[in-house]
Protein backbone atom coordinates (compact mmCIF):
# COMPACT_ATOMS: atom_id res chain seq x y z
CA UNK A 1 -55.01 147.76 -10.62
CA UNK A 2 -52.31 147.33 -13.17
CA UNK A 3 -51.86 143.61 -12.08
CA UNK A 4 -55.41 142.50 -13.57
CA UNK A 5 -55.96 145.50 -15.66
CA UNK A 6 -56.93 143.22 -18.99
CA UNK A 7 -58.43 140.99 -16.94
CA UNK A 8 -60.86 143.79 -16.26
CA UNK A 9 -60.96 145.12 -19.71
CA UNK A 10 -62.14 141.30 -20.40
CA UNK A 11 -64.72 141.51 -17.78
CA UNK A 12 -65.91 144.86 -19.53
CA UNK A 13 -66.61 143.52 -22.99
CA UNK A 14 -68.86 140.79 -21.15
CA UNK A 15 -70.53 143.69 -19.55
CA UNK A 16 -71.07 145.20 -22.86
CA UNK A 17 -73.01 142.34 -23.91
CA UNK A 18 -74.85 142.03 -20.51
CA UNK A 19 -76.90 145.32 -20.74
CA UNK A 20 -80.44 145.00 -20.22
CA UNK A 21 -80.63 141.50 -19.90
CA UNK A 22 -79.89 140.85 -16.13
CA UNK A 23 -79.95 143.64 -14.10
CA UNK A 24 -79.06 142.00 -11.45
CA UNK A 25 -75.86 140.70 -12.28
CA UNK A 26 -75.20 144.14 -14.37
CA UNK A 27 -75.26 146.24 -11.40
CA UNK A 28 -72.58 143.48 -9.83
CA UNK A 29 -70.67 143.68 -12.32
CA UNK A 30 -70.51 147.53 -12.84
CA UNK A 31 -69.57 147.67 -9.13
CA UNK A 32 -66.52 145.18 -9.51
CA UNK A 33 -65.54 147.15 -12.58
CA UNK A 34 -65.44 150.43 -10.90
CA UNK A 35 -63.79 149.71 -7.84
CA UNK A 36 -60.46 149.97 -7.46
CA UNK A 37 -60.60 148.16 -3.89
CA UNK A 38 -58.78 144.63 -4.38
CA UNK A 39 -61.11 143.65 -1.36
CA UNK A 40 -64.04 144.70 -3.24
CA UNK A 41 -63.17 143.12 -5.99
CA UNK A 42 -63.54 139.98 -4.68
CA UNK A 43 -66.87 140.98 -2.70
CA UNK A 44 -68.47 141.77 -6.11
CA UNK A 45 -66.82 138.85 -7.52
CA UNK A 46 -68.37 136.48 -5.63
CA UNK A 47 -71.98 138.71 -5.84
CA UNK A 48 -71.92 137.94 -9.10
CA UNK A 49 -71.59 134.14 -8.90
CA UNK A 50 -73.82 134.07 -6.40
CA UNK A 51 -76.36 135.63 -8.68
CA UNK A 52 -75.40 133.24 -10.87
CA UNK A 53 -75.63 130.29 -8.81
CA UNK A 54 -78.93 131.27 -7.53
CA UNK A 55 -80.55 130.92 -11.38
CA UNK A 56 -79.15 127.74 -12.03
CA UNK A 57 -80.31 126.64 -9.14
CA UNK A 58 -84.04 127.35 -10.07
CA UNK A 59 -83.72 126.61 -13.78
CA UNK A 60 -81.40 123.53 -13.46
CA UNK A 61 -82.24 121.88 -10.56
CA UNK A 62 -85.52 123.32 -10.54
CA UNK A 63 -86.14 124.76 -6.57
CA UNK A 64 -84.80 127.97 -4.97
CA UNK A 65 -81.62 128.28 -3.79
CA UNK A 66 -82.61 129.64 0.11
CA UNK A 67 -79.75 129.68 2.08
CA UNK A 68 -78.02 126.71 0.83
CA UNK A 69 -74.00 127.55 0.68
CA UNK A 70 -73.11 127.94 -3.02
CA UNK A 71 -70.23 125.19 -2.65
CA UNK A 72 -73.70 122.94 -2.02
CA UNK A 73 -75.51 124.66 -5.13
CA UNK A 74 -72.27 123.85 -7.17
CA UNK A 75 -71.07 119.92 -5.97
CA UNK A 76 -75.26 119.24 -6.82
CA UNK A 77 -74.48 120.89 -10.60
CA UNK A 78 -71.74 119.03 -11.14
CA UNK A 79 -73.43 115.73 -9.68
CA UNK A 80 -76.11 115.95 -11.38
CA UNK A 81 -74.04 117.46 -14.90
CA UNK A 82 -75.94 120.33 -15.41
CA UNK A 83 -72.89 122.77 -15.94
CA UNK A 84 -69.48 121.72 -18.20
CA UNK A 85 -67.25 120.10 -15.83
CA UNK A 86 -64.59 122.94 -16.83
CA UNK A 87 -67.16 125.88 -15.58
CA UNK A 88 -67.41 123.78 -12.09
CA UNK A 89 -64.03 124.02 -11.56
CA UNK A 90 -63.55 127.27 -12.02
CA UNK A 91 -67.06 128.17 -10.00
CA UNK A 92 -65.21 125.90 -7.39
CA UNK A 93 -62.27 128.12 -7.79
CA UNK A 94 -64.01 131.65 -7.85
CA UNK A 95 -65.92 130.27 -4.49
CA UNK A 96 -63.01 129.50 -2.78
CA UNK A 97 -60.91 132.43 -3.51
CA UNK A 98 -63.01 135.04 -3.71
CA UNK A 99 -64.39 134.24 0.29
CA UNK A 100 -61.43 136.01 1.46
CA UNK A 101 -63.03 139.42 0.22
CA UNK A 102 -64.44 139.18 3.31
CA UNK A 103 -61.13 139.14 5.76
CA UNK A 104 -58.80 141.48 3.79
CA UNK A 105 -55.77 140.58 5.95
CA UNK A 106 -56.02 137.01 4.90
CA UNK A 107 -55.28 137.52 1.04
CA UNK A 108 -52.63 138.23 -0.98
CA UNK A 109 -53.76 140.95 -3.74
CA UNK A 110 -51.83 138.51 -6.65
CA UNK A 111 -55.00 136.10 -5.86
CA UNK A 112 -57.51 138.78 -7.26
CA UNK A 113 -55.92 138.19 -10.91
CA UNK A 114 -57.44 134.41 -10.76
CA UNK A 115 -60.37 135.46 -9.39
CA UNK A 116 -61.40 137.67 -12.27
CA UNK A 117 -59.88 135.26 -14.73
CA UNK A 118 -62.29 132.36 -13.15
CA UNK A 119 -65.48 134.83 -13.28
CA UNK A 120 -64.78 135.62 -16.77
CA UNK A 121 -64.74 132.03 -17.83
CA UNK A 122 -68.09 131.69 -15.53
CA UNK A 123 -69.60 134.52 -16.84
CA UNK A 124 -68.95 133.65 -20.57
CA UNK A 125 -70.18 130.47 -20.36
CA UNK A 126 -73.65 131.62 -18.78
CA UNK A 127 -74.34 134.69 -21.15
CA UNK A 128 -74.28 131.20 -23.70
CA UNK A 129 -76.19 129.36 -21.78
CA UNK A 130 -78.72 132.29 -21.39
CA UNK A 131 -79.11 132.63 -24.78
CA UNK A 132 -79.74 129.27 -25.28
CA UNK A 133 -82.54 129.15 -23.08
CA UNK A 134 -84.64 132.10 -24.57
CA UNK A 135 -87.67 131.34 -26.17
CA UNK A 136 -87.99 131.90 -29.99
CA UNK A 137 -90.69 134.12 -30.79
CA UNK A 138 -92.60 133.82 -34.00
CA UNK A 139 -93.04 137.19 -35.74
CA UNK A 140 -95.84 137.87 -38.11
CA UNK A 141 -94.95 136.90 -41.63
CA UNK A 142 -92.02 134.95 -40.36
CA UNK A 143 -90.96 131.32 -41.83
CA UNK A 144 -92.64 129.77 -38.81
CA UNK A 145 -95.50 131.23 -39.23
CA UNK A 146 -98.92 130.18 -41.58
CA UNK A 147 -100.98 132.53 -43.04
CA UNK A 148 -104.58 132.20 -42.96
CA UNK A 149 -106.53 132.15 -46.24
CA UNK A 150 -109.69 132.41 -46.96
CA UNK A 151 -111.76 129.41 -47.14
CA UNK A 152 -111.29 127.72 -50.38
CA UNK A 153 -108.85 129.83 -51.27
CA UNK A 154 -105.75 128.67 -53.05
CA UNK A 155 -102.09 129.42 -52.86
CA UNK A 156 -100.62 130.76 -56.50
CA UNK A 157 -96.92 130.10 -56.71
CA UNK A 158 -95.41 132.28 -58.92
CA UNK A 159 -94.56 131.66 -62.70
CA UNK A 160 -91.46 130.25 -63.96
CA UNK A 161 -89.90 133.87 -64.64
CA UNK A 162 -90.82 135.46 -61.66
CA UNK A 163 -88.88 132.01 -59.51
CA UNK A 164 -85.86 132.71 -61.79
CA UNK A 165 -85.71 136.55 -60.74
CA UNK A 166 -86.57 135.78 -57.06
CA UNK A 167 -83.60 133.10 -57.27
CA UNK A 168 -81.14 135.24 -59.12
CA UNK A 169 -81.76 137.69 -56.14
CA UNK A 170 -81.24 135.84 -53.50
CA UNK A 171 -78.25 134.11 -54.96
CA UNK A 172 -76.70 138.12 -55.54
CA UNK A 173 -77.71 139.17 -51.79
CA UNK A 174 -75.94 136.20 -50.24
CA UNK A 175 -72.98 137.05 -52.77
CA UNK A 176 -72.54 140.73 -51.51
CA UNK A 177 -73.04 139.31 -47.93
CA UNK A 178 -70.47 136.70 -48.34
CA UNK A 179 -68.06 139.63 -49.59
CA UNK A 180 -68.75 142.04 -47.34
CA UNK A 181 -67.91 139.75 -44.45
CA UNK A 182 -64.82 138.58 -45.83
CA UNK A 183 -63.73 141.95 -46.38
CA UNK A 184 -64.83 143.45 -42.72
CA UNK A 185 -62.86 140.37 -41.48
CA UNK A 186 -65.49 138.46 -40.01
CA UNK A 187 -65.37 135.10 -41.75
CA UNK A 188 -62.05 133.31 -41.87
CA UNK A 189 -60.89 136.46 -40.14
CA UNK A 190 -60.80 138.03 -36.90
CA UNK A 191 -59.50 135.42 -34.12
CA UNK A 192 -58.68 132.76 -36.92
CA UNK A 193 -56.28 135.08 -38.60
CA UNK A 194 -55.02 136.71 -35.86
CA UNK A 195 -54.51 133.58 -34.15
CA UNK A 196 -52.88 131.90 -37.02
CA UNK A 197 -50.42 134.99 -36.96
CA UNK A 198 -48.40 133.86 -34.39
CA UNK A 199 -45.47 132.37 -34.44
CA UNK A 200 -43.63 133.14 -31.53
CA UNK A 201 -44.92 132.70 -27.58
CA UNK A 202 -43.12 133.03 -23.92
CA UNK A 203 -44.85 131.14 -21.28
CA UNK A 204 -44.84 133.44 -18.18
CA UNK A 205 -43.71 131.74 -15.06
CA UNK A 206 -46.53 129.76 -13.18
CA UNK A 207 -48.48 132.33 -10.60
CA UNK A 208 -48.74 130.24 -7.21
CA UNK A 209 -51.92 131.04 -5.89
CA UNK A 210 -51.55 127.42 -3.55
CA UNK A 211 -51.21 129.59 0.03
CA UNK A 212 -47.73 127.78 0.12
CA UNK A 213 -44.47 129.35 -0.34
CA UNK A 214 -42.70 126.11 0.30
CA UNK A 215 -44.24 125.00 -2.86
CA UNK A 216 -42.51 128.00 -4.88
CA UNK A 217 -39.47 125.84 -5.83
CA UNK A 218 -42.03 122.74 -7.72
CA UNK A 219 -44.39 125.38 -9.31
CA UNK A 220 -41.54 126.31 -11.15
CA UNK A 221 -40.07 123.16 -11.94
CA UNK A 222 -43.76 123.07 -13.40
CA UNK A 223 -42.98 126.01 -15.41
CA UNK A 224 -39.80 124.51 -16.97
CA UNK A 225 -41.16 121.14 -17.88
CA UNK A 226 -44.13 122.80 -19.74
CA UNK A 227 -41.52 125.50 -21.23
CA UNK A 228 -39.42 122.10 -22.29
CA UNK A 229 -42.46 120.22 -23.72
CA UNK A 230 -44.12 122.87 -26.05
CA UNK A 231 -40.77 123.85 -26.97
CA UNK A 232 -40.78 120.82 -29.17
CA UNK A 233 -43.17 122.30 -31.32
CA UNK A 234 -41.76 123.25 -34.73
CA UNK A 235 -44.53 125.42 -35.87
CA UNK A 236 -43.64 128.32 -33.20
CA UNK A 237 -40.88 129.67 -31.37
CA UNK A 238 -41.38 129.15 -27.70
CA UNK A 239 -39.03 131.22 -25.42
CA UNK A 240 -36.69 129.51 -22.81
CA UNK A 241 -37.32 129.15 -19.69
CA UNK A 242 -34.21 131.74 -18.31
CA UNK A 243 -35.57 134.31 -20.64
CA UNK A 244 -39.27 133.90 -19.04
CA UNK A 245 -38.33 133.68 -15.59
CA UNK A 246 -37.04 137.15 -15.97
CA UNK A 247 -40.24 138.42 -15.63
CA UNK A 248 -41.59 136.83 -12.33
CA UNK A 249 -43.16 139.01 -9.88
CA UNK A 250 -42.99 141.91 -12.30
CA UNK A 251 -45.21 144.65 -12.91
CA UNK A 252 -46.01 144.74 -16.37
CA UNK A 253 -48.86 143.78 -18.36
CA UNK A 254 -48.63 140.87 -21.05
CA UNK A 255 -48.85 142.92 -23.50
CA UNK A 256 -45.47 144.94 -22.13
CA UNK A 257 -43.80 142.06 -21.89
CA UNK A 258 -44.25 140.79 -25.64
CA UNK A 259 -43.36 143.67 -26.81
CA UNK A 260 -39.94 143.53 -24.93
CA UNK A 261 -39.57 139.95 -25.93
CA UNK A 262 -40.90 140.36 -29.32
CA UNK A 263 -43.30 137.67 -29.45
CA UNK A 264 -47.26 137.66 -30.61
CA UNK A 265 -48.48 136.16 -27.70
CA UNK A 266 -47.82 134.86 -23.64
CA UNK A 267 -49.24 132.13 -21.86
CA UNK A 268 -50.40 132.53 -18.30
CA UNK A 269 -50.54 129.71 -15.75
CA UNK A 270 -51.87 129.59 -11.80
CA UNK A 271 -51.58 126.89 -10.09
CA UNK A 272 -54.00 126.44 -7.62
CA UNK A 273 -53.83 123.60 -5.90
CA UNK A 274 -50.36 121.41 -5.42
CA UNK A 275 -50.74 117.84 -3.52
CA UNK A 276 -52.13 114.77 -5.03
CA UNK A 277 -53.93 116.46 -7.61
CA UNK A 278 -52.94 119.32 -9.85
CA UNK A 279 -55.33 122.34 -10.04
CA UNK A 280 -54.40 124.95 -12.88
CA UNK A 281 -55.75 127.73 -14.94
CA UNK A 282 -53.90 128.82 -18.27
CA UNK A 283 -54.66 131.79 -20.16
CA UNK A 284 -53.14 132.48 -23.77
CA UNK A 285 -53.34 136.14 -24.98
CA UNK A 286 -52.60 137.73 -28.41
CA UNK A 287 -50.43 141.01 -28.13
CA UNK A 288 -49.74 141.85 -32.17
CA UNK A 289 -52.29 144.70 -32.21
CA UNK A 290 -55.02 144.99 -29.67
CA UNK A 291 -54.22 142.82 -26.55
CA UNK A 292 -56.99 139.97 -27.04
CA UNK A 293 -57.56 136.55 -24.94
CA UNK A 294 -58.17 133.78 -27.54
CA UNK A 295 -58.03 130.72 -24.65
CA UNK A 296 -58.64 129.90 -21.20
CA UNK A 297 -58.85 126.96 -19.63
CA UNK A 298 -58.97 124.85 -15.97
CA UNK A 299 -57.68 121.40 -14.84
CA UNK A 300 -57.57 119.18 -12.09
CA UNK A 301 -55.30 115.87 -12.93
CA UNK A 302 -54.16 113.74 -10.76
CA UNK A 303 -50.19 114.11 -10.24
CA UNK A 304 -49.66 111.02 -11.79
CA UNK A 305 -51.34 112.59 -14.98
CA UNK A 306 -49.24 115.27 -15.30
CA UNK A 307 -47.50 114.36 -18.68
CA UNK A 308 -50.65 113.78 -20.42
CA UNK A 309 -52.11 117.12 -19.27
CA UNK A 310 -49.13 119.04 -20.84
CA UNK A 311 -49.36 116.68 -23.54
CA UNK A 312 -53.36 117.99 -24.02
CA UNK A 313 -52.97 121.56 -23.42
CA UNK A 314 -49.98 121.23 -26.04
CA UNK A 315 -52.31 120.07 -28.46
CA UNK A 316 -55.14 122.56 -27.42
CA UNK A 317 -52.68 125.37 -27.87
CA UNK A 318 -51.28 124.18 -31.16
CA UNK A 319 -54.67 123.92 -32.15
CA UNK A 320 -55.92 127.55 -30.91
CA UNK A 321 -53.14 129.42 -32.87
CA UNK A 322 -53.64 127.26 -35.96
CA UNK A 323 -50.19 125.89 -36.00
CA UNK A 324 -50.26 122.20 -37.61
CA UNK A 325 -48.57 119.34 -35.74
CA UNK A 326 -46.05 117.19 -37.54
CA UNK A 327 -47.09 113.17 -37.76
CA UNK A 328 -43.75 112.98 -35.46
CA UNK A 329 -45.51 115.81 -33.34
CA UNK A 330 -49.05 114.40 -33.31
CA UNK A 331 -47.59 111.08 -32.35
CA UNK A 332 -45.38 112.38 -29.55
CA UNK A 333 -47.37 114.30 -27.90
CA UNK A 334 -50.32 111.46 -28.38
CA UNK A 335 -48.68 109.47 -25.89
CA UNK A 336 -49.98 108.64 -22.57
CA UNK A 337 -48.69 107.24 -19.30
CA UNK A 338 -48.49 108.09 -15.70
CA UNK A 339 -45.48 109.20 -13.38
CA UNK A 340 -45.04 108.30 -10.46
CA UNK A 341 -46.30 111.03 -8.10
CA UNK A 342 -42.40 110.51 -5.48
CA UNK A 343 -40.30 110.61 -8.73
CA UNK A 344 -42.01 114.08 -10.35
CA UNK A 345 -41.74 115.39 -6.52
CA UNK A 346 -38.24 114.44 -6.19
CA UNK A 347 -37.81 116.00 -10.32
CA UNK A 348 -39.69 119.11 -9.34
CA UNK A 349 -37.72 119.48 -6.21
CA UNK A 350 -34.47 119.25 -8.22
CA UNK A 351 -35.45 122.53 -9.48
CA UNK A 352 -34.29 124.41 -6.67
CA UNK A 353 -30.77 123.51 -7.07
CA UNK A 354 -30.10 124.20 -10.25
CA UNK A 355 -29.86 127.86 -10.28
CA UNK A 356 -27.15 128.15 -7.68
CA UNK A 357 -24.18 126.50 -9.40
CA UNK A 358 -22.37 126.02 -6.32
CA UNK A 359 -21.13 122.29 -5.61
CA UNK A 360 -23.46 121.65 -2.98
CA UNK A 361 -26.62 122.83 -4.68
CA UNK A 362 -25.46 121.02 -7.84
CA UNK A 363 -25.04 117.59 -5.84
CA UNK A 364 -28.00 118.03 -3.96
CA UNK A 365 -29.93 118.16 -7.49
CA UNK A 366 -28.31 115.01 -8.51
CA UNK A 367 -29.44 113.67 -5.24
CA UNK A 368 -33.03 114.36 -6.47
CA UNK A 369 -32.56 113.57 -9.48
CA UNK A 370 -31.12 109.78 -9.41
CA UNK A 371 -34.51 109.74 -6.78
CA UNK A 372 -36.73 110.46 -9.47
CA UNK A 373 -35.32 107.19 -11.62
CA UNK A 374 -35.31 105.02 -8.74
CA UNK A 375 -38.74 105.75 -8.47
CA UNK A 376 -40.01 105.46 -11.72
CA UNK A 377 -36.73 104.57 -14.52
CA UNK A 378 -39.40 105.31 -17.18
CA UNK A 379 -40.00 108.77 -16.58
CA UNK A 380 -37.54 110.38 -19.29
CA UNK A 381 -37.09 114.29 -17.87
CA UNK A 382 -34.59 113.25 -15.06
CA UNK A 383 -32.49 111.89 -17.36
CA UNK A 384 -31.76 115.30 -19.01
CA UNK A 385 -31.50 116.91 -16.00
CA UNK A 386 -28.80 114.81 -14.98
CA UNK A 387 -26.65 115.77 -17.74
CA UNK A 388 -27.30 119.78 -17.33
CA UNK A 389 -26.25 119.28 -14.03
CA UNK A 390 -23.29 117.45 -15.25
CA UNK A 391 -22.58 120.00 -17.69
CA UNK A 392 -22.66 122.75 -14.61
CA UNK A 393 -20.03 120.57 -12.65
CA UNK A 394 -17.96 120.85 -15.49
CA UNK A 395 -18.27 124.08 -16.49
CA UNK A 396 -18.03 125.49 -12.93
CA UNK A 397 -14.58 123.45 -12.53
CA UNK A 398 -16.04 121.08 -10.12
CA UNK A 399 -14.91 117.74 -12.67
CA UNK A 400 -13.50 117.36 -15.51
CA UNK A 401 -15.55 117.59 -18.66
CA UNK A 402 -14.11 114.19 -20.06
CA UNK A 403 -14.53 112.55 -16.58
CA UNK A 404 -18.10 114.09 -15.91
CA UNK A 405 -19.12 112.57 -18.84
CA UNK A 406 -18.00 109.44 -18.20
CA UNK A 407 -19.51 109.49 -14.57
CA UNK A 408 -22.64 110.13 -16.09
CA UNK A 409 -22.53 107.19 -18.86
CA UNK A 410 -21.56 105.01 -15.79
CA UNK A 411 -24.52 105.54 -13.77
CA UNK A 412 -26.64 105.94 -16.33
């Protein structure tokens, strides 16, 4: 299970903390962590949000769940905003994906990874929202409790020294406290320093988990935009996309791979869905030390949206590992417009071309290309493609670097 080994080791830490509380859902989730059965994986996986699903349904929307498909139980959450949009989608996501447990020559084993990924986010979120809803319980002698006194019996407060000792002791206990956390790493440590230790990142190339190989070529023309956009970032060094796509369809854990790279974290991304709207899941994980997931996070945008959500999740990342935006930065990546969904089709499709230099695969990506600006002349990353490809005529002895570089200032 090497593919989603952390995954798991994620899942186990939530287990950890699940222990006596539901037993239910602990003896799911012991199952899913002991099998080794992708199949069963997703069996259990989909126990557990059903377990899940069925307590919301009798807390939140306050009758039993019956027999009531869970994509039912789930559309009513959402409707009726019970549970964080973000959590529905990736209950959405978990219910979709982890149904084909059931017909094990339907799935491909890569789709297990963003089923675990999904359940973790569900499962986090709900050991919160458990918490949240357990009673307080008023001990004897507690703050919230009154003593009883005898009938006409007064309180003494204490005398002037005594406050000033009482005071003086507190004040030293929360001192030591203070001191002791700092020191054990707790406050202003842990995840904030460890996140604000990196300075260097590789963004893996986007997992297609869509059902459609056809697709392949646009997920990563997906993968290179994003790699383009964060690169911008001044803060941290973000690996190109050549160097990242080196490690598609490999077998090594994240950790592995920053180590070979030399980089303190990597970025995961799924896509899930590919038409009119964009489904995706990223996942950012700290490898300086012990392998640790500080983020993850879903989306569904509309195509046409697409700039904006890599503008966000730019932000959002900048943010996580503590890395402070220029004004220039905050500005540019501020921005907001939409894209017209033909010209980022006809950008993404581009993509496909570019890696064979040969003169039909380089004129076919112009063809794409010069698509994408009919389409929509505002949309700025066809533009550089066009002079890449330019570049690879010229360098592959296809034009002239002088004349290729006029061609392109004609058209353009």
């Amino acid at each position: 299970m090497t593919i989603w080994s952390s995954e798991i080791k994620e899942l186990e830490k939530l287990h950890d903390s699940l222990k006596g509380k539901h037993p239910k859902l602990d003896n799911e989730l012991q199952r899913l962590i002991k099998t080794d059965d992708e199949n069963i994986v997703l069996v259990y996986a989909r126990r557990c949000l059903e377990v899940m699903i069925t307590d919301l349904s009798e807390r939140e929307l306050k009758r039993p769940r019956g027999t009531e498909p869970l994509k039912g139980i789930i559309d009513k959450l959402n409707k009726e905003e019970k549970v964080p949009h973000n959590i529905i989608v990736s209950m959405q996501n978990l219910n979709s994906l982890s149904s084909f447990g059931a017909h094990p020559k339907d799935f491909d084993p890569r789709q297990v990874k963003p089923v675990l990924l999904d359940l973790t986010t569900v499962l986090d979120w709900y050991l919160k929202y458990m918490k949240s809803q357990a009673p307080t319980e008023t001990k004897p002698g507690s703050p919230g409790e009154t003593s009883k006194l005898p009938s006409g019996a007064q309180k003494r407060s204490p005398g002037p020294k005594k406050r000033i000792l009482l005071a003086s002791a507190i004040i030293l206990v929360c001192a030591v406290v203070v001191v002791t956390l700092i020191l054990t790493d707790v406050i202003n440590g842990g995840k904030g320093v460890q996140a604000g230790d990196i300075k260097s990142l590789v963004i893996l190339p986007f997992d297609n988990y869509t059902g459609d190989d056809q697709l392949e070529n646009m997920v990563s023309g997906m993968h290179a935009l994003l790699v383009g956009d964060m690169g911008r970032i001044s803060g941290v060094r973000v690996l190109g996309k050549t160097t990242s796509n080196a490690y598609k369809d490999v077998d090594i854990s994240a950790t592995g791979i920053a180590s070979e790279l030399n980089v303190d974290a990597v970025l995961e991304a799924s896509v899930m869905c590919l038409g009119d709207s964009v489904c995706m899941q990223f996942r950012l994980v700290r490898t300086t030390g012990k392998e640790e997931q500080l983020w993850i996070a879903d989306y569904k945008e509309d195509k046409s949206q697409i700039i904006n959500l890599y503008n966000q999740l730019t932000k959002q990342i900048a943010d996580e590992i503590m890395i402070e935006l220029t004004p220039e930065e905050e500005r540019l990546f501020s921005k907001s417009r939409t894209v017209d969904r033909e010209a980022y089709d006809a950008y993404l499709r581009s993509y496909q071309y570019w890696d064979d230099l040969s003169l039909e695969s380089l004129n076919k990506a112009l063809e794409y290309l010069n698509l994408a600006i009919e389409k929509d002349p505002d949309f700025a990353p066809p533009y550089a493609g066009i002079a890449q490809v330019w570049v690879g005529l010229a360098q592959m002895g296809f034009a002239e670097p002088r004349s290729s570089r006029a061609e392109n200032l004609r058209k353009h």
